[in-house]
PDB file of N, CA and C in Angstrom:
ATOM      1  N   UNK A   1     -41.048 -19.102   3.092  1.00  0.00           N
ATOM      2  CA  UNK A   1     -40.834 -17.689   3.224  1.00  0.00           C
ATOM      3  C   UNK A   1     -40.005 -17.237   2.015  1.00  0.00           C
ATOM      4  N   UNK A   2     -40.591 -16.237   1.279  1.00  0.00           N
ATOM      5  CA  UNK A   2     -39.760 -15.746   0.447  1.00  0.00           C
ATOM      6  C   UNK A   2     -38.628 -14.336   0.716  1.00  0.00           C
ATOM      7  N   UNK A   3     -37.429 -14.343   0.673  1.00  0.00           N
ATOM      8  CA  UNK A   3     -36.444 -13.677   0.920  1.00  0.00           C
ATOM      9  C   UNK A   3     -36.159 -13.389  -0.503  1.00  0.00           C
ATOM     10  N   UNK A   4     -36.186 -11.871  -0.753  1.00  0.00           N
ATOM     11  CA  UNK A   4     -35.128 -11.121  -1.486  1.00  0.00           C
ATOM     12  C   UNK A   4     -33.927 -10.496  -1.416  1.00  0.00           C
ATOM     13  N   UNK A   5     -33.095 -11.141  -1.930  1.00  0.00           N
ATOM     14  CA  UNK A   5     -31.693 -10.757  -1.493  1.00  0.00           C
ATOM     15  C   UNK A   5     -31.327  -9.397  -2.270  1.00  0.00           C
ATOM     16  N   UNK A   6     -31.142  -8.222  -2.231  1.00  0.00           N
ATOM     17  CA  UNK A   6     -30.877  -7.195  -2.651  1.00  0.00           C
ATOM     18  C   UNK A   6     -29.626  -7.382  -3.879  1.00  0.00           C
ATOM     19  N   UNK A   7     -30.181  -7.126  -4.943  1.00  0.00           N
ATOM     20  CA  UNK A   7     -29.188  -7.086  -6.030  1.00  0.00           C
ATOM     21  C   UNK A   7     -28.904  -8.552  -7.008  1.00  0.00           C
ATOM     22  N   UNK A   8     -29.612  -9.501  -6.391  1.00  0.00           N
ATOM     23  CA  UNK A   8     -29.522 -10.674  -6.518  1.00  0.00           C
ATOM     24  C   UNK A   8     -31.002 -11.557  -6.877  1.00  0.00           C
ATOM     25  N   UNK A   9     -31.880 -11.347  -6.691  1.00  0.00           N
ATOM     26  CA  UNK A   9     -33.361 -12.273  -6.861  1.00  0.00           C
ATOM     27  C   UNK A   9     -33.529 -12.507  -5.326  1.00  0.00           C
ATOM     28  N   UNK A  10     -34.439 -13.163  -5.340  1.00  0.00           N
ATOM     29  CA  UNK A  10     -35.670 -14.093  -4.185  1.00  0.00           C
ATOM     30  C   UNK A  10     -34.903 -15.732  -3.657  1.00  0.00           C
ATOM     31  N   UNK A  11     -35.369 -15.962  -2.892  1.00  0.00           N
ATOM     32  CA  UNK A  11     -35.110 -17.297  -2.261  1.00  0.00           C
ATOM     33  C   UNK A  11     -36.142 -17.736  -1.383  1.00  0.00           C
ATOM     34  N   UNK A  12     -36.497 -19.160  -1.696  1.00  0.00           N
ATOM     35  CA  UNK A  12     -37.832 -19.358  -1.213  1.00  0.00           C
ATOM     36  C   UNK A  12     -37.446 -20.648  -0.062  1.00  0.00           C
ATOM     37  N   UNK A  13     -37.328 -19.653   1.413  1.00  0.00           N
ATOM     38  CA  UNK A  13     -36.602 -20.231   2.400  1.00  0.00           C
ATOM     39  C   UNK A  13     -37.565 -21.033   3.459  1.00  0.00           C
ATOM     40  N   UNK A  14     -37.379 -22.652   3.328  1.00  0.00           N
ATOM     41  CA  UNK A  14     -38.205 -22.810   4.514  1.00  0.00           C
ATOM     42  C   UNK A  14     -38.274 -22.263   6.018  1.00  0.00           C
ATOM     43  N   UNK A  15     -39.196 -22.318   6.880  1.00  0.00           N
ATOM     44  CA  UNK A  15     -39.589 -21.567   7.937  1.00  0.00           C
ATOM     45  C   UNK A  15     -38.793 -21.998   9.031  1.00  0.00           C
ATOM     46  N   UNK A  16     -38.246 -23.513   8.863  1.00  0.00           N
ATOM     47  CA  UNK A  16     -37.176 -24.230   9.803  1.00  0.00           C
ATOM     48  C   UNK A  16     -36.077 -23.504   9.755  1.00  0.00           C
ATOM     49  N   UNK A  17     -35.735 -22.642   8.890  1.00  0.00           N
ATOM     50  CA  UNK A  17     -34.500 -22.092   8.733  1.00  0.00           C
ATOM     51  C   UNK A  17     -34.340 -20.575   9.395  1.00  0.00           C
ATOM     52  N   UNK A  18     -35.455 -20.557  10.130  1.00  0.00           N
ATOM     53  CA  UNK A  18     -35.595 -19.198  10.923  1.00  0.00           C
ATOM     54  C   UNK A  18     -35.047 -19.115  11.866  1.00  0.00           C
ATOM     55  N   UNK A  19     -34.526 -20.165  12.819  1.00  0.00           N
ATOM     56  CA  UNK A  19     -34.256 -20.109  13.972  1.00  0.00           C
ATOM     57  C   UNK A  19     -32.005 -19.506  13.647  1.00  0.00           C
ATOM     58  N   UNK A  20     -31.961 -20.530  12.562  1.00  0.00           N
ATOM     59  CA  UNK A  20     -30.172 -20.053  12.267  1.00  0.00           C
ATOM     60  C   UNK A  20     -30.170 -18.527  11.960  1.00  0.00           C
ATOM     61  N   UNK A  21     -31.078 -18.244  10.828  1.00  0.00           N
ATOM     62  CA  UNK A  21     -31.180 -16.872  10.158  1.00  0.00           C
ATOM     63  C   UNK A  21     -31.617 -15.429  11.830  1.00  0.00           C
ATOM     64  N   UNK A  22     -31.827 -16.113  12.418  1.00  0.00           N
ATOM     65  CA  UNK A  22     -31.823 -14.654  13.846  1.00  0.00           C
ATOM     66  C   UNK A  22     -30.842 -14.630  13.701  1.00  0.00           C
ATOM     67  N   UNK A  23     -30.212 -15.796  14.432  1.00  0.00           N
ATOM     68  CA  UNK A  23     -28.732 -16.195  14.879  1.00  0.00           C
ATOM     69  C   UNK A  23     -27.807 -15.256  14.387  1.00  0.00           C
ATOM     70  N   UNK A  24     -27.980 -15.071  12.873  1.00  0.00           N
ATOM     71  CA  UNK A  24     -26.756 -14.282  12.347  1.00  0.00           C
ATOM     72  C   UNK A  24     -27.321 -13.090  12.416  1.00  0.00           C
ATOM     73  N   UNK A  25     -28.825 -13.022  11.894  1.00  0.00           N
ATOM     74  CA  UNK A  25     -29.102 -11.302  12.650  1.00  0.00           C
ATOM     75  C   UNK A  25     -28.346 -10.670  13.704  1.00  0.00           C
ATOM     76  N   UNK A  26     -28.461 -11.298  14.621  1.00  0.00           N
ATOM     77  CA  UNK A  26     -27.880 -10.889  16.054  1.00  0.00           C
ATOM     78  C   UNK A  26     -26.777 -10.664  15.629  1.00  0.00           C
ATOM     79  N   UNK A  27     -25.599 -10.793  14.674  1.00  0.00           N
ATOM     80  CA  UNK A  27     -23.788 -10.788  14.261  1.00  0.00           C
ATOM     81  C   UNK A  27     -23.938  -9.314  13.644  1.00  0.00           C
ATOM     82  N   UNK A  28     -25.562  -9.362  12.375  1.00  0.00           N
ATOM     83  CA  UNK A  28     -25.533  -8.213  11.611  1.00  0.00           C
ATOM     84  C   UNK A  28     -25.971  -6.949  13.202  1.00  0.00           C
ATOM     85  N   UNK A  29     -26.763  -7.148  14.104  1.00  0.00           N
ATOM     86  CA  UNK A  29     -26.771  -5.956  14.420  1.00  0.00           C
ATOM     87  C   UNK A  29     -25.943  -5.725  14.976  1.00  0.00           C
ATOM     88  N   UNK A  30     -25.398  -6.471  16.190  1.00  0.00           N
ATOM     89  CA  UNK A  30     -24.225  -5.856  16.423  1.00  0.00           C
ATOM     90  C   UNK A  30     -23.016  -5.877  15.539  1.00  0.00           C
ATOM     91  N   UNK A  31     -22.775  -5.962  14.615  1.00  0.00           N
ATOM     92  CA  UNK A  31     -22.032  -5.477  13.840  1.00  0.00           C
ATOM     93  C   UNK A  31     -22.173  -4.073  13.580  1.00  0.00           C
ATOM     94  N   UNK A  32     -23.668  -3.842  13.502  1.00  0.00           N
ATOM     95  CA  UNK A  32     -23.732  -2.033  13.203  1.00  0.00           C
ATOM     96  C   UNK A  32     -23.970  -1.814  13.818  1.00  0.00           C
ATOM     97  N   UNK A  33     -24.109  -1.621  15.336  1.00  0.00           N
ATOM     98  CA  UNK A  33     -24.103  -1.355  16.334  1.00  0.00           C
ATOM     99  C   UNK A  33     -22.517  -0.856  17.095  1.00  0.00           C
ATOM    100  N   UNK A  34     -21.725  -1.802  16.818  1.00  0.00           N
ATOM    101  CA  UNK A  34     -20.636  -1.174  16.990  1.00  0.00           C
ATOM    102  C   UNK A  34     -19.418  -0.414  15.679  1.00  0.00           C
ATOM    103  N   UNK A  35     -19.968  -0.521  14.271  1.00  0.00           N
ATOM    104  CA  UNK A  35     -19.785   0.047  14.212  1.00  0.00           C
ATOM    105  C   UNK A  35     -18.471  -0.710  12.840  1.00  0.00           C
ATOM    106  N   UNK A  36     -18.964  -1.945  12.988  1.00  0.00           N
ATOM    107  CA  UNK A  36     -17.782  -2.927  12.405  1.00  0.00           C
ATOM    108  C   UNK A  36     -17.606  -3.354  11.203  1.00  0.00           C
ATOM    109  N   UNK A  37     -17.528  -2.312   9.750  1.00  0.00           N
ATOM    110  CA  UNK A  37     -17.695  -2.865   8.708  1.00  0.00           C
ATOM    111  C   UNK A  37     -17.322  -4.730   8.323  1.00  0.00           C
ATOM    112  N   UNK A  38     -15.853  -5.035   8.843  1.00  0.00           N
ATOM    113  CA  UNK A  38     -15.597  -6.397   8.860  1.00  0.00           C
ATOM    114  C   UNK A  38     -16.608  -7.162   9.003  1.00  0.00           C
ATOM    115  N   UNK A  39     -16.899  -7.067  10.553  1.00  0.00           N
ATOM    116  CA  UNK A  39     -17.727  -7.873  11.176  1.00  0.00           C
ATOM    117  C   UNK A  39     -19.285  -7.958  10.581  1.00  0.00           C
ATOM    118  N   UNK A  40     -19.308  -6.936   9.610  1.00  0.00           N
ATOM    119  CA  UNK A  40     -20.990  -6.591   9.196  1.00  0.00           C
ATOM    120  C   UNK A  40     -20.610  -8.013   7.887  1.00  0.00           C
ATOM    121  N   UNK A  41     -19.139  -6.923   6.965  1.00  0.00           N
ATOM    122  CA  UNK A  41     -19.600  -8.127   6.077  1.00  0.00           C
ATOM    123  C   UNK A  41     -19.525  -9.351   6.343  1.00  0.00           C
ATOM    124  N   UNK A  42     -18.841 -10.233   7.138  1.00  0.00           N
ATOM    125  CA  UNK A  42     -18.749 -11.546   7.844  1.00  0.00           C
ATOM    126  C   UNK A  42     -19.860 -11.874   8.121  1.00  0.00           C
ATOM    127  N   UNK A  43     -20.738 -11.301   8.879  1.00  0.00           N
ATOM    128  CA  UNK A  43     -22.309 -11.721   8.985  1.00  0.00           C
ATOM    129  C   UNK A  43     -23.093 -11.739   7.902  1.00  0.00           C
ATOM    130  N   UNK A  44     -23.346 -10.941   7.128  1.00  0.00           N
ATOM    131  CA  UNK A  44     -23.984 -10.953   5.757  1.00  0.00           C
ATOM    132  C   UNK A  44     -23.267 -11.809   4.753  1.00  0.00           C
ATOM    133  N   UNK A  45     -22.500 -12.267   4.152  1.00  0.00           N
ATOM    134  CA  UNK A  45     -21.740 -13.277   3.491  1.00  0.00           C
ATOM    135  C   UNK A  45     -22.494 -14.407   4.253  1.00  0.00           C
ATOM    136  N   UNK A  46     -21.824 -14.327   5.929  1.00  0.00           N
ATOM    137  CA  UNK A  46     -22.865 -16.012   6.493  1.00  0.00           C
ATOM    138  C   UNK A  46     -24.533 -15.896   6.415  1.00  0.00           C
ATOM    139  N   UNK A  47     -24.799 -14.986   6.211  1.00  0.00           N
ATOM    140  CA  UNK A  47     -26.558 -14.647   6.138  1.00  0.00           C
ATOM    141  C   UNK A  47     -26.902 -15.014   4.270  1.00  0.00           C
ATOM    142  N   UNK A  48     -25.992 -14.264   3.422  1.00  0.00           N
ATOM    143  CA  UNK A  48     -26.484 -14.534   1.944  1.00  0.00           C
ATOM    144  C   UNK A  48     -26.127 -16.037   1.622  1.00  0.00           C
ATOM    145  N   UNK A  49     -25.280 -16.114   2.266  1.00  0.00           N
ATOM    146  CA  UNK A  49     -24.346 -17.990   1.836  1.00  0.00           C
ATOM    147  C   UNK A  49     -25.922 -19.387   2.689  1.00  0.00           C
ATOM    148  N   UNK A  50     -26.235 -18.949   3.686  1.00  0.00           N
ATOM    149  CA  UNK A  50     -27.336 -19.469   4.528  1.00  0.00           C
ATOM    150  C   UNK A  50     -28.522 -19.448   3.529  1.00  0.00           C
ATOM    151  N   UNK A  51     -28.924 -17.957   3.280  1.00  0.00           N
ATOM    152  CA  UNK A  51     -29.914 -18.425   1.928  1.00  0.00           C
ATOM    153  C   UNK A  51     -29.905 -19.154   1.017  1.00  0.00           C
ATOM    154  N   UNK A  52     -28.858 -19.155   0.482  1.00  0.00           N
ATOM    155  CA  UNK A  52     -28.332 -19.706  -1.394  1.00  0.00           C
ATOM    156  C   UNK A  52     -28.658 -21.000  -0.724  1.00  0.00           C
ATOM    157  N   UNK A  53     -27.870 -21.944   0.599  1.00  0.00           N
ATOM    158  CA  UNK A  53     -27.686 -23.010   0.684  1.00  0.00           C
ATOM    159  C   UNK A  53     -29.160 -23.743   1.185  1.00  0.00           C
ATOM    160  N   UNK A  54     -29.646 -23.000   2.050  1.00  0.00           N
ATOM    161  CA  UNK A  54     -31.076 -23.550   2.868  1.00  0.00           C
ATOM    162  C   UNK A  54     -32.024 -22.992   1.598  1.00  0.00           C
ATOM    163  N   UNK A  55     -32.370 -22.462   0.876  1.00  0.00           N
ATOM    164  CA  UNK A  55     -33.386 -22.302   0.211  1.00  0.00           C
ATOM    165  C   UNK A  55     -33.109 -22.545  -1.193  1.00  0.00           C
ATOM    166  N   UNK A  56     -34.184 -22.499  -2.144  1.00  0.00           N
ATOM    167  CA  UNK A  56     -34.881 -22.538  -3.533  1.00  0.00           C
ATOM    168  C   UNK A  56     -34.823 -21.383  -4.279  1.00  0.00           C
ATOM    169  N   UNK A  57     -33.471 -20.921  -5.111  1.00  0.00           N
ATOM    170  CA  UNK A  57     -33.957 -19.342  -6.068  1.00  0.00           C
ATOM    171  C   UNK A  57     -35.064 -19.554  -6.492  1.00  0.00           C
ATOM    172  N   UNK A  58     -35.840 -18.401  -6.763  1.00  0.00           N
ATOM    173  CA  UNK A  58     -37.265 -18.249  -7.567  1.00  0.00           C
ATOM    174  C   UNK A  58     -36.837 -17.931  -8.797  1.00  0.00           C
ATOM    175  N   UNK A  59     -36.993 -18.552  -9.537  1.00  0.00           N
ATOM    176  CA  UNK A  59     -37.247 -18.211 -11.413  1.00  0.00           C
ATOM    177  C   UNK A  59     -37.433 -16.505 -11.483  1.00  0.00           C
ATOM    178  N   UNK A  60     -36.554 -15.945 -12.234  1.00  0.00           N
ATOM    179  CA  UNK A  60     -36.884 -14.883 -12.383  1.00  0.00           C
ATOM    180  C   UNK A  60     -38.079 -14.228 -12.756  1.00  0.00           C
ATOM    181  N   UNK A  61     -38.307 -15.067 -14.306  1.00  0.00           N
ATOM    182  CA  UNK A  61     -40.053 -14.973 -14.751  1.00  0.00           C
ATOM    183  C   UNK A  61     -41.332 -15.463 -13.680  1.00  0.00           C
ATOM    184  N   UNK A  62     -40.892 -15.226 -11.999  1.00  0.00           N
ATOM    185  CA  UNK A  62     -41.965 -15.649 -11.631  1.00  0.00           C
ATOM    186  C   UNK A  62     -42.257 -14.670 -10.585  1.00  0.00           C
ATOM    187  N   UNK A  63     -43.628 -13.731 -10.447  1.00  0.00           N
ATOM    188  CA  UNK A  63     -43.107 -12.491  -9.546  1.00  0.00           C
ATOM    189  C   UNK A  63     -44.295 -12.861  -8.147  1.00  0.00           C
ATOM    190  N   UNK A  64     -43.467 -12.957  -7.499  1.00  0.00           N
ATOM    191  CA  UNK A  64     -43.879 -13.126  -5.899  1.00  0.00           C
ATOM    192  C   UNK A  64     -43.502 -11.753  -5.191  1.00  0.00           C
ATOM    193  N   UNK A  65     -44.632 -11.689  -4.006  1.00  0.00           N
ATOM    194  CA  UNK A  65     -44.292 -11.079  -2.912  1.00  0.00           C
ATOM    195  C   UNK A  65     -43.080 -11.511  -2.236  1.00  0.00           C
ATOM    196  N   UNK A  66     -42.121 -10.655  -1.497  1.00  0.00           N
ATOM    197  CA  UNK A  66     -41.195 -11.038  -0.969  1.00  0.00           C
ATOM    198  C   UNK A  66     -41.736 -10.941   0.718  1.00  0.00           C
ATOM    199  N   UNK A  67     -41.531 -11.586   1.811  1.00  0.00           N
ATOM    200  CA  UNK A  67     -41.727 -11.404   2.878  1.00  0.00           C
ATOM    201  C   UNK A  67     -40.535 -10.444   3.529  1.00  0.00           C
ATOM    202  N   UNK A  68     -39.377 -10.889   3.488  1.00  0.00           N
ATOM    203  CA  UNK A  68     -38.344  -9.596   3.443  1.00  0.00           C
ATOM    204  C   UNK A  68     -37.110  -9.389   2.656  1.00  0.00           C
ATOM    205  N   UNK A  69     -36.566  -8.607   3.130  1.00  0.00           N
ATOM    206  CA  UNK A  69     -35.398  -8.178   1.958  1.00  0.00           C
ATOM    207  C   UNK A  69     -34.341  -8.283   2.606  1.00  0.00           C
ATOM    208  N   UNK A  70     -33.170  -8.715   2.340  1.00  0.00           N
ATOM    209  CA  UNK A  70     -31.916  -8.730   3.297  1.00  0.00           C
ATOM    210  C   UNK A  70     -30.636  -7.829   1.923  1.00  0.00           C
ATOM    211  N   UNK A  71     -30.183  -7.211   2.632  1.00  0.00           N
ATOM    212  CA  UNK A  71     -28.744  -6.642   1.667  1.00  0.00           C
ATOM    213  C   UNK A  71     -27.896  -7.636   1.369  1.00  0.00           C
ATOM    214  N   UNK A  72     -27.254  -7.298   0.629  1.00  0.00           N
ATOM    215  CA  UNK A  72     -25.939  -8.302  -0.545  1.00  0.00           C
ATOM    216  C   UNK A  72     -24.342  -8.591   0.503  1.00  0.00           C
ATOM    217  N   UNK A  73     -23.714  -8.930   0.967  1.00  0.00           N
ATOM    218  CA  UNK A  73     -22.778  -8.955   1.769  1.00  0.00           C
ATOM    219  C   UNK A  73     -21.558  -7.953   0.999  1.00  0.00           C
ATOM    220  N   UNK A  74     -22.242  -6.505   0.213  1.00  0.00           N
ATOM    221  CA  UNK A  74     -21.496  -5.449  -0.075  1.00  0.00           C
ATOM    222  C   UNK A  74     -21.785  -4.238   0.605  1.00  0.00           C
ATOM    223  N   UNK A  75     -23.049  -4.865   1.329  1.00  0.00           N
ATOM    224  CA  UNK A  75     -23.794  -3.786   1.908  1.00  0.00           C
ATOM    225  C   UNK A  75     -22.817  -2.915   3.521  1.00  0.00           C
ATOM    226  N   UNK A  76     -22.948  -1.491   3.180  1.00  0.00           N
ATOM    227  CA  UNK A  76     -21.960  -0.798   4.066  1.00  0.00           C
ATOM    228  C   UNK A  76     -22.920  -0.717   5.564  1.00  0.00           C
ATOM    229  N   UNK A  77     -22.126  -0.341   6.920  1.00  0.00           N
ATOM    230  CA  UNK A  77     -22.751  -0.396   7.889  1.00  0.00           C
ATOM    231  C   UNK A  77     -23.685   0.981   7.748  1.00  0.00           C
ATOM    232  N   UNK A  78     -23.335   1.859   7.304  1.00  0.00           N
ATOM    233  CA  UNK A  78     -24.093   2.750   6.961  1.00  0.00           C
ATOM    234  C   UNK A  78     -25.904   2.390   6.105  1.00  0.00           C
ATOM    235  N   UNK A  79     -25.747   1.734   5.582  1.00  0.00           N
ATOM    236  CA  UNK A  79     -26.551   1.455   4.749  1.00  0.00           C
ATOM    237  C   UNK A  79     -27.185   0.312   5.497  1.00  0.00           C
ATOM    238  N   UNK A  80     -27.073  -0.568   5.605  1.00  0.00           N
ATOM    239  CA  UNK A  80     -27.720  -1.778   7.018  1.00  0.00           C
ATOM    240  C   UNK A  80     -28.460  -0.689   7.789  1.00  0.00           C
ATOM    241  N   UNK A  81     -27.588   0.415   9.118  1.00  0.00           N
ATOM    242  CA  UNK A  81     -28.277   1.062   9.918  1.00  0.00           C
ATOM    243  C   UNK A  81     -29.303   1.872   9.319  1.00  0.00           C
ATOM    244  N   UNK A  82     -29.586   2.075   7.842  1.00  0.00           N
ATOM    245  CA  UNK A  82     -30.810   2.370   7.558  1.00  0.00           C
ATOM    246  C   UNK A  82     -32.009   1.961   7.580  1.00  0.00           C
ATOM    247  N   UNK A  83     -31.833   0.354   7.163  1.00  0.00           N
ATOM    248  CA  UNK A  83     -32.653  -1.088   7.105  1.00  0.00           C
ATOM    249  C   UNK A  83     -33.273  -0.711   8.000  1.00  0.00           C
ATOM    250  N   UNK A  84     -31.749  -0.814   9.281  1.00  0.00           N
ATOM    251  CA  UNK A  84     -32.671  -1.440  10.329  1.00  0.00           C
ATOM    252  C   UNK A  84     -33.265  -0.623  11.418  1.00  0.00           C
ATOM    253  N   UNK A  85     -33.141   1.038  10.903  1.00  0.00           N
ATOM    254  CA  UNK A  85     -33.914   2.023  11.586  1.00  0.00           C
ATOM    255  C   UNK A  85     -35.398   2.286  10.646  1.00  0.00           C
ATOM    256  N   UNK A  86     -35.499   1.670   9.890  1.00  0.00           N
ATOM    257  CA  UNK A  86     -37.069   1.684   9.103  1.00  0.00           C
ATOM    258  C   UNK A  86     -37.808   0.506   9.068  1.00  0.00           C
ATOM    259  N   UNK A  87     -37.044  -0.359  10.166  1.00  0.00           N
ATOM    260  CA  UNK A  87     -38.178  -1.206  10.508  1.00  0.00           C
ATOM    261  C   UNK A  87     -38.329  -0.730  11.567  1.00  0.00           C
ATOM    262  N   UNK A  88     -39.816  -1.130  11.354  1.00  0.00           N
ATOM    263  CA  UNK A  88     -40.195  -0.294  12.918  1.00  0.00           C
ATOM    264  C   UNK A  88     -40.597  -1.223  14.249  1.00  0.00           C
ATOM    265  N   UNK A  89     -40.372  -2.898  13.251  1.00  0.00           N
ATOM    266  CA  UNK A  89     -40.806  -3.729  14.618  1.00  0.00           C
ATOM    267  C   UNK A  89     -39.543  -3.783  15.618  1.00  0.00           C
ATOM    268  N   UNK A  90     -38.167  -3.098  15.049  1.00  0.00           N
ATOM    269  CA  UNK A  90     -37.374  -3.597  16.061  1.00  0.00           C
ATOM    270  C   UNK A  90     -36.829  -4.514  15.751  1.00  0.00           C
ATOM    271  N   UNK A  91     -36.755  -5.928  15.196  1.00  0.00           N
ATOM    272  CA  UNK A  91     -36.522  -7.090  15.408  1.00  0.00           C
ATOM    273  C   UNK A  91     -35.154  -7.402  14.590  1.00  0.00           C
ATOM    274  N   UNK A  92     -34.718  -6.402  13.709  1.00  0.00           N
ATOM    275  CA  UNK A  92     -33.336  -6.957  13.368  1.00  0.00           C
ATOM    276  C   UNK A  92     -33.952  -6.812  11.394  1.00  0.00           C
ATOM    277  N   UNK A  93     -33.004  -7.436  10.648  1.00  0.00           N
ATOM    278  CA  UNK A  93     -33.374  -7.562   9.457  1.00  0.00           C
ATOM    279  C   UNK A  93     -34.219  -9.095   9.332  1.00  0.00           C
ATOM    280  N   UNK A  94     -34.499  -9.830  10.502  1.00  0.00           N
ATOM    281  CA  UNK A  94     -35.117 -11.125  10.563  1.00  0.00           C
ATOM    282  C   UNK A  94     -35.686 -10.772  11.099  1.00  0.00           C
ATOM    283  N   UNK A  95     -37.115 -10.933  10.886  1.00  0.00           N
ATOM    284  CA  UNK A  95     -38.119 -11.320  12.479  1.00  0.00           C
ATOM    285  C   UNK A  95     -38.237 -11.991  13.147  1.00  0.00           C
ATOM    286  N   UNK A  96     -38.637 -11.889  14.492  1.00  0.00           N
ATOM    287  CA  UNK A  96     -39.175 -13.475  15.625  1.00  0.00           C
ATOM    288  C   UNK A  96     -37.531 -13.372  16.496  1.00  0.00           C
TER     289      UNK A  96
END
């Protein structure tokens, strides 16, 4: 799965690594859900740090589709609750 990290490049994350990556979804929404800049960036830091470590950067010179995009752990709750009101499956900034 390829993940673009906003501000940062791609990461080419195996699919085993889906089940941790909800996990912290669930921290990012309720984090903006209630409302918790802290708590947002604490989840996103453990969500961008989870990429870097479980996956493969993509070469810059190499241009792939991204499957999704996750924000930078600068990202404001304001800006997340945008994300995650324009997806329309619902499912968080992770799917499944």
């Amino acid at each position: 799965m390829i993940i673009r990290i906003m501000g940062e490049g791609q990461w080419d994350v195996p699919d085993s690594v889906l089940h941790e990556l909800n996990g912290i979804d669930s921290q990012v929404e309720h984090a903006v859900a209630t409302g918790s800049q802290e708590e947002l960036t604490t989840a996103l830091t453990h969500l961008v740090n989870t990429l870097r470590t479980q996956g493969h950067q993509v070469p810059d010179d190499q241009i792939l589709d991204s499957d999704l995009i996750v924000p930078d752990e600068t990202a404001t709750v304001e800006e997340v609750s945008q994300l995650l009101a324009g997806n329309g499956s619902g499912d968080g900034l992770i799917p499944g």
